[in-house]
C-alpha atoms as a PDB file:
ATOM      1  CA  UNK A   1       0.000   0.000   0.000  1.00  0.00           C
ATOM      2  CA  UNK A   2       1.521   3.468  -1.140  1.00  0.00           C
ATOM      3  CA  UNK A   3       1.927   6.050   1.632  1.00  0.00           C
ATOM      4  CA  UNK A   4      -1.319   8.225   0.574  1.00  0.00           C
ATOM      5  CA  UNK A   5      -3.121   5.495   0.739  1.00  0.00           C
ATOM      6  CA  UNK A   6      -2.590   4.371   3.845  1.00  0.00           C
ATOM      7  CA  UNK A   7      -3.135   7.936   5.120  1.00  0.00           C
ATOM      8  CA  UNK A   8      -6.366   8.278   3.557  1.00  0.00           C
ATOM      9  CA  UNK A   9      -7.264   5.030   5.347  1.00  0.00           C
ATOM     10  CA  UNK A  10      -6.491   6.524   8.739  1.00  0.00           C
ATOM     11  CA  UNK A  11      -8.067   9.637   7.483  1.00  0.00           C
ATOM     12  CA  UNK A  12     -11.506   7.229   6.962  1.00  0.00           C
ATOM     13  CA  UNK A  13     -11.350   5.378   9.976  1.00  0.00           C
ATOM     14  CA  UNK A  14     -11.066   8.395  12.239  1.00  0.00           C
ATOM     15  CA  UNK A  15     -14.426   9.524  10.560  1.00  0.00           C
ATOM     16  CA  UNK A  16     -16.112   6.570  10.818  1.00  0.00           C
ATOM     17  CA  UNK A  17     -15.452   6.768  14.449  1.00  0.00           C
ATOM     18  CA  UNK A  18     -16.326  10.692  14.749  1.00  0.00           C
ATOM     19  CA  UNK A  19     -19.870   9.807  12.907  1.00  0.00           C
ATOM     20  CA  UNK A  20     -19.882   6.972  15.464  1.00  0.00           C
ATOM     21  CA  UNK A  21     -19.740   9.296  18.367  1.00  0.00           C
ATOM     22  CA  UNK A  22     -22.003  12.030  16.629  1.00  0.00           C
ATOM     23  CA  UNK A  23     -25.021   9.356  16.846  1.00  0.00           C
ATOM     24  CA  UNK A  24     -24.320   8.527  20.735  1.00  0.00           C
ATOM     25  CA  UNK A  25     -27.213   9.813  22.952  1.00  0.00           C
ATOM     26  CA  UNK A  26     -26.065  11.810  25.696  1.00  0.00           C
ATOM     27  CA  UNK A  27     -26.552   9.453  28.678  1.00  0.00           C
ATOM     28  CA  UNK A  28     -24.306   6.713  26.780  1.00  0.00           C
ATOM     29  CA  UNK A  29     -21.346   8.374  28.424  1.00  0.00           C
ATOM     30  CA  UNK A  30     -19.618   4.823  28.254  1.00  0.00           C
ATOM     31  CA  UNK A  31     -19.838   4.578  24.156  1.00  0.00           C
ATOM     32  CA  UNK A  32     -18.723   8.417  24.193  1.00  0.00           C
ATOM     33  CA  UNK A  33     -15.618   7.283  26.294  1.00  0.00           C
ATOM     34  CA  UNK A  34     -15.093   3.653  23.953  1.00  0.00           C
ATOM     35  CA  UNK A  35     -15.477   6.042  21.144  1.00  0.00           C
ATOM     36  CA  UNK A  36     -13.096   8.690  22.382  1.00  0.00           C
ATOM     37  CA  UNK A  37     -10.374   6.118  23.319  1.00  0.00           C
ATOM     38  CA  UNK A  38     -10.295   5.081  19.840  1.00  0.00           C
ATOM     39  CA  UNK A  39     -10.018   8.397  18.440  1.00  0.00           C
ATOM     40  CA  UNK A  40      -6.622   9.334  20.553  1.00  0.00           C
ATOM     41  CA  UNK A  41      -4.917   6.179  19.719  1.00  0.00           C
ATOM     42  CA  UNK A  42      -5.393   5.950  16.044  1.00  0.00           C
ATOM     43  CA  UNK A  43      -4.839  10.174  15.921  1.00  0.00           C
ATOM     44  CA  UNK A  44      -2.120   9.807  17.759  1.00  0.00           C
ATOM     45  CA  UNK A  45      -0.235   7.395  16.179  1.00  0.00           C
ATOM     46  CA  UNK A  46      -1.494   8.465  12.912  1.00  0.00           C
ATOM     47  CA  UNK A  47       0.311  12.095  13.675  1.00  0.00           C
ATOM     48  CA  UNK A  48       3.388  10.505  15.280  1.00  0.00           C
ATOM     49  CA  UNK A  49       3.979   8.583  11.841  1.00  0.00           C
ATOM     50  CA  UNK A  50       2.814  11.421   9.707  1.00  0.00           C
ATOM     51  CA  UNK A  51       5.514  14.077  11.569  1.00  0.00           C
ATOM     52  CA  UNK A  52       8.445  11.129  11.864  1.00  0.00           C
ATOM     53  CA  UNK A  53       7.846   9.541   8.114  1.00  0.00           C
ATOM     54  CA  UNK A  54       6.039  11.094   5.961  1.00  0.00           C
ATOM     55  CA  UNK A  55       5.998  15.138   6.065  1.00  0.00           C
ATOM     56  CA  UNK A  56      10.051  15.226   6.295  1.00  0.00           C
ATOM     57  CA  UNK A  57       9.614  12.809   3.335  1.00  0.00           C
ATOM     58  CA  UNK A  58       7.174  14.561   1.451  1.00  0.00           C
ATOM     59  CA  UNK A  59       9.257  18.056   2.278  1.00  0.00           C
ATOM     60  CA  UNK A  60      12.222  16.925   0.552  1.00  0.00           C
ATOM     61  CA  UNK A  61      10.567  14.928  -2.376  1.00  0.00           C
ATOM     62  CA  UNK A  62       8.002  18.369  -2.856  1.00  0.00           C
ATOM     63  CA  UNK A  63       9.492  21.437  -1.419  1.00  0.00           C
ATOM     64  CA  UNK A  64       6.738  23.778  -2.518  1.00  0.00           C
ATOM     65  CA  UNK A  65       4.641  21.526   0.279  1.00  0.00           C
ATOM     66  CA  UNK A  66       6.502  22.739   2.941  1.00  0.00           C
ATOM     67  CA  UNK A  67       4.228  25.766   4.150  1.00  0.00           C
ATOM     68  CA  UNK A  68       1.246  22.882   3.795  1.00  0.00           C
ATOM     69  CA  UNK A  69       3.280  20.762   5.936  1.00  0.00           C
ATOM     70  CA  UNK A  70       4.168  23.289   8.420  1.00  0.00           C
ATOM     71  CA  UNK A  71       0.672  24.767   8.828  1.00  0.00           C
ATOM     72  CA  UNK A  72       0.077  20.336   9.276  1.00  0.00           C
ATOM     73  CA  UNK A  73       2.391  20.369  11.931  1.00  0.00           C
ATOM     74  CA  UNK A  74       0.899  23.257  13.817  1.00  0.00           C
ATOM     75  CA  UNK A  75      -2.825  21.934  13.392  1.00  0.00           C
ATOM     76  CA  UNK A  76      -1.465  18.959  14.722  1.00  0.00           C
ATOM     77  CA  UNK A  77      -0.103  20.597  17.805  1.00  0.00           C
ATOM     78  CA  UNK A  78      -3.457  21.809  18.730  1.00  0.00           C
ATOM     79  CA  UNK A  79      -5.300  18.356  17.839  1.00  0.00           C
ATOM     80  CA  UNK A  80      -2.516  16.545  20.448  1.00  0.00           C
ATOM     81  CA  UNK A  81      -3.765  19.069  23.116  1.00  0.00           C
ATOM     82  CA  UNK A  82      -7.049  18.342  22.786  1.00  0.00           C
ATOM     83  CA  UNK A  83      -6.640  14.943  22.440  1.00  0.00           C
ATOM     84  CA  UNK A  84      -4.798  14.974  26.135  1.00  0.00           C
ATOM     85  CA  UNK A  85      -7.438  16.846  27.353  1.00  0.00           C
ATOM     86  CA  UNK A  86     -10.058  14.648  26.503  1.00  0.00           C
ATOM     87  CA  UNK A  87      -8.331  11.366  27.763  1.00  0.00           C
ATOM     88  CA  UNK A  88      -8.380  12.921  30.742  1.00  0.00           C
ATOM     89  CA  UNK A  89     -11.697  14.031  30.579  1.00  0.00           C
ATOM     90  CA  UNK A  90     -15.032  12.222  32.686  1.00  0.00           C
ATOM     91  CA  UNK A  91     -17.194  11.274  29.758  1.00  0.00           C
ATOM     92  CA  UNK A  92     -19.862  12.821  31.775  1.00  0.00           C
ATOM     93  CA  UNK A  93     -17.922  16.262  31.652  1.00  0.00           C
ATOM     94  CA  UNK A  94     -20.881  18.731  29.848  1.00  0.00           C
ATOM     95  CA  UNK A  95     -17.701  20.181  28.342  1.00  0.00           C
ATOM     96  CA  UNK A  96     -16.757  16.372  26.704  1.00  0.00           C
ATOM     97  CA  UNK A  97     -18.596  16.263  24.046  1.00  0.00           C
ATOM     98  CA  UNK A  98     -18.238  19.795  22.692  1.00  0.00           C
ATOM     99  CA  UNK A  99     -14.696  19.136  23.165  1.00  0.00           C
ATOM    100  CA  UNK A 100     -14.772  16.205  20.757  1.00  0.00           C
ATOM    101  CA  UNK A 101     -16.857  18.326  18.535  1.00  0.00           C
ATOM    102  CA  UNK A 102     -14.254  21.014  18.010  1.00  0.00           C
ATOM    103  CA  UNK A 103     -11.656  18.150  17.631  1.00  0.00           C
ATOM    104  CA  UNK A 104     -13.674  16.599  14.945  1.00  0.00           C
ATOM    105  CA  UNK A 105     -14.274  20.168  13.186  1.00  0.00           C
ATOM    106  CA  UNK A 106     -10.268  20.450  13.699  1.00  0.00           C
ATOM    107  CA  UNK A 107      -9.483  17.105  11.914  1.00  0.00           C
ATOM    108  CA  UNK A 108     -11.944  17.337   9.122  1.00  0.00           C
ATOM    109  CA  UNK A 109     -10.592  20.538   8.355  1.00  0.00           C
ATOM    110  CA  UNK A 110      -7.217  19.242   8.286  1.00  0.00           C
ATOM    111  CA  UNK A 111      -7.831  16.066   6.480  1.00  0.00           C
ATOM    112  CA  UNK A 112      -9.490  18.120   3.434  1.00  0.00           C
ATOM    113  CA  UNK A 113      -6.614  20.211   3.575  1.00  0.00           C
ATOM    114  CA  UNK A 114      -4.298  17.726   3.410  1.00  0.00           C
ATOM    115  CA  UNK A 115      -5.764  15.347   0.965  1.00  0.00           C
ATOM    116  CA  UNK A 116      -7.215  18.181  -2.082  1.00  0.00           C
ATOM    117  CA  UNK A 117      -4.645  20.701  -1.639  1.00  0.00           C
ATOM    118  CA  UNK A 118      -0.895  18.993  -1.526  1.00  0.00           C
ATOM    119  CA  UNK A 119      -1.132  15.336  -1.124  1.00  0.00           C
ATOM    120  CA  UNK A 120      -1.718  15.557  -4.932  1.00  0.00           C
ATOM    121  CA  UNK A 121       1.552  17.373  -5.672  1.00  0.00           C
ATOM    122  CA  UNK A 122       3.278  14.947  -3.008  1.00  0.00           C
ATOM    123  CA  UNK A 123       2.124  11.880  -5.142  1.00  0.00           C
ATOM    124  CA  UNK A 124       3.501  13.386  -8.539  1.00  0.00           C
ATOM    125  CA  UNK A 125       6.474  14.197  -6.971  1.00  0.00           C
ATOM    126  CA  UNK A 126       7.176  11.277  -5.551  1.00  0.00           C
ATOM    127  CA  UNK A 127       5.468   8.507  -7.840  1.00  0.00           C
ATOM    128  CA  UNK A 128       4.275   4.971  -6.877  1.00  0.00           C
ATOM    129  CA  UNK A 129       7.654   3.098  -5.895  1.00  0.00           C
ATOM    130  CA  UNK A 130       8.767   5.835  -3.182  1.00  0.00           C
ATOM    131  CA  UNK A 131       5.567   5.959  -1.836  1.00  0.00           C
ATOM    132  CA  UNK A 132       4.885   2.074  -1.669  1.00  0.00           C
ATOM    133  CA  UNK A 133       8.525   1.977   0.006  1.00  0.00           C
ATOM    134  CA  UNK A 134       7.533   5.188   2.109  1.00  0.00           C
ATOM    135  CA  UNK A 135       3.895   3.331   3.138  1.00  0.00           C
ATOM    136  CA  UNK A 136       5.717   0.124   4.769  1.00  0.00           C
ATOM    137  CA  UNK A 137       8.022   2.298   6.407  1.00  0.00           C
ATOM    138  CA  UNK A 138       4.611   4.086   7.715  1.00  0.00           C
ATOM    139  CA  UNK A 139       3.023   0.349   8.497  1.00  0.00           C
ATOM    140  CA  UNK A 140       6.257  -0.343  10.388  1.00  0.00           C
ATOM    141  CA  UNK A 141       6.154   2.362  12.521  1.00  0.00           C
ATOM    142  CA  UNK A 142       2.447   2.298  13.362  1.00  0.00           C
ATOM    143  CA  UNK A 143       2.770  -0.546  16.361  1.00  0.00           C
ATOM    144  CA  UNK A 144       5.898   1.032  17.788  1.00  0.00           C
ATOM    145  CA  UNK A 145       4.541   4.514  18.105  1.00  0.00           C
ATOM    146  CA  UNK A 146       3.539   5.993  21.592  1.00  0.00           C
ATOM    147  CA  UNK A 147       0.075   6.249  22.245  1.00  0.00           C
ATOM    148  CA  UNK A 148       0.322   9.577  24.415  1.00  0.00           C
ATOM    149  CA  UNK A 149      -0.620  12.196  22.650  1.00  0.00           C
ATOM    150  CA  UNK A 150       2.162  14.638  24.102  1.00  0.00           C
ATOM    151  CA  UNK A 151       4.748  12.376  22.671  1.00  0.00           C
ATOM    152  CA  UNK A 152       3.962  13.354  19.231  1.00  0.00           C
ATOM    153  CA  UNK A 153       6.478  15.734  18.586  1.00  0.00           C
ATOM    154  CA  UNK A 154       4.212  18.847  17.753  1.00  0.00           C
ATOM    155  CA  UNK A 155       3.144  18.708  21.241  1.00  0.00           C
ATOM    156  CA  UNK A 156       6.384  21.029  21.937  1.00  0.00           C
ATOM    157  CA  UNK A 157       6.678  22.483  18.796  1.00  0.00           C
END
């Protein structure tokens, strides 16, 4: 599976999950939490091996990216927040779910961005064997990144 691909994947599988939550009833504070938990860990390691991997890749293969990629990296610094702020959050929390919500407005904002306006120019640049070799080095990394969301390093940037 090519790099882009794989992100896109991620990219689907945190929605599905976000349209999951959006259907929970309020009281089901124990789905919103299930729900929740799932969205930090695949976000999180989907940023660490986005920042690691693939954006100093893409960078160098597609320099006119790199003010996409930056803006990326600073999106994702305020996605990581929020993302340690709800797994510390009671489910219960009236805050909680508007908190996801504005995550979720976050991320869908940022996938759009990512995928329409320079993922195409990263693929041309880069054509089908670098990203194939790029996506197992993304599939590699996936089990072995941390599953904090302040380890990912935009959390300092």
């Amino acid at each position: 599976m090519d790099a882009i691909v794989l992100l896109r994947d991620d990219h689907k599988t945190v929605e599905k999950l976000f349209k999951q939550f959006e259907k929970t009833e309020d009281e089901d504070t124990g789905e919103r939490r299930r729900i929740a938990d799932q969205v930090i860990e695949e976000l999180t390691v989907h940023a660490w091996i986005e920042e690691q991997i693939f954006y100093p890749a893409a960078r160098e293969a597609a320099p006119d990216t790199t003010d996409h990629i930056l803006e990326s990296i600073e999106e994702h610094h305020a996605v990581v927040w929020m993302l340690s702020e709800i797994k510390g959050m009671d489910p219960s929390d009236e805050r909680f779910k508007a908190k996801m919500s504005v995550l979720m407005e976050n991320v869908r904002h940022h996938v759009e961005e990512e995928e329409k306006d320079w993922f195409p120019d990263v693929r041309k640049a880069m054509g089908r064997n670098r990203l194939t070799e790029l996506g197992r080095q993304l599939e590699a990394e996936k089990p072995k990144a941390p599953r904090d969301p302040l380890a990912v390093p935009s959390a300092t940037s």
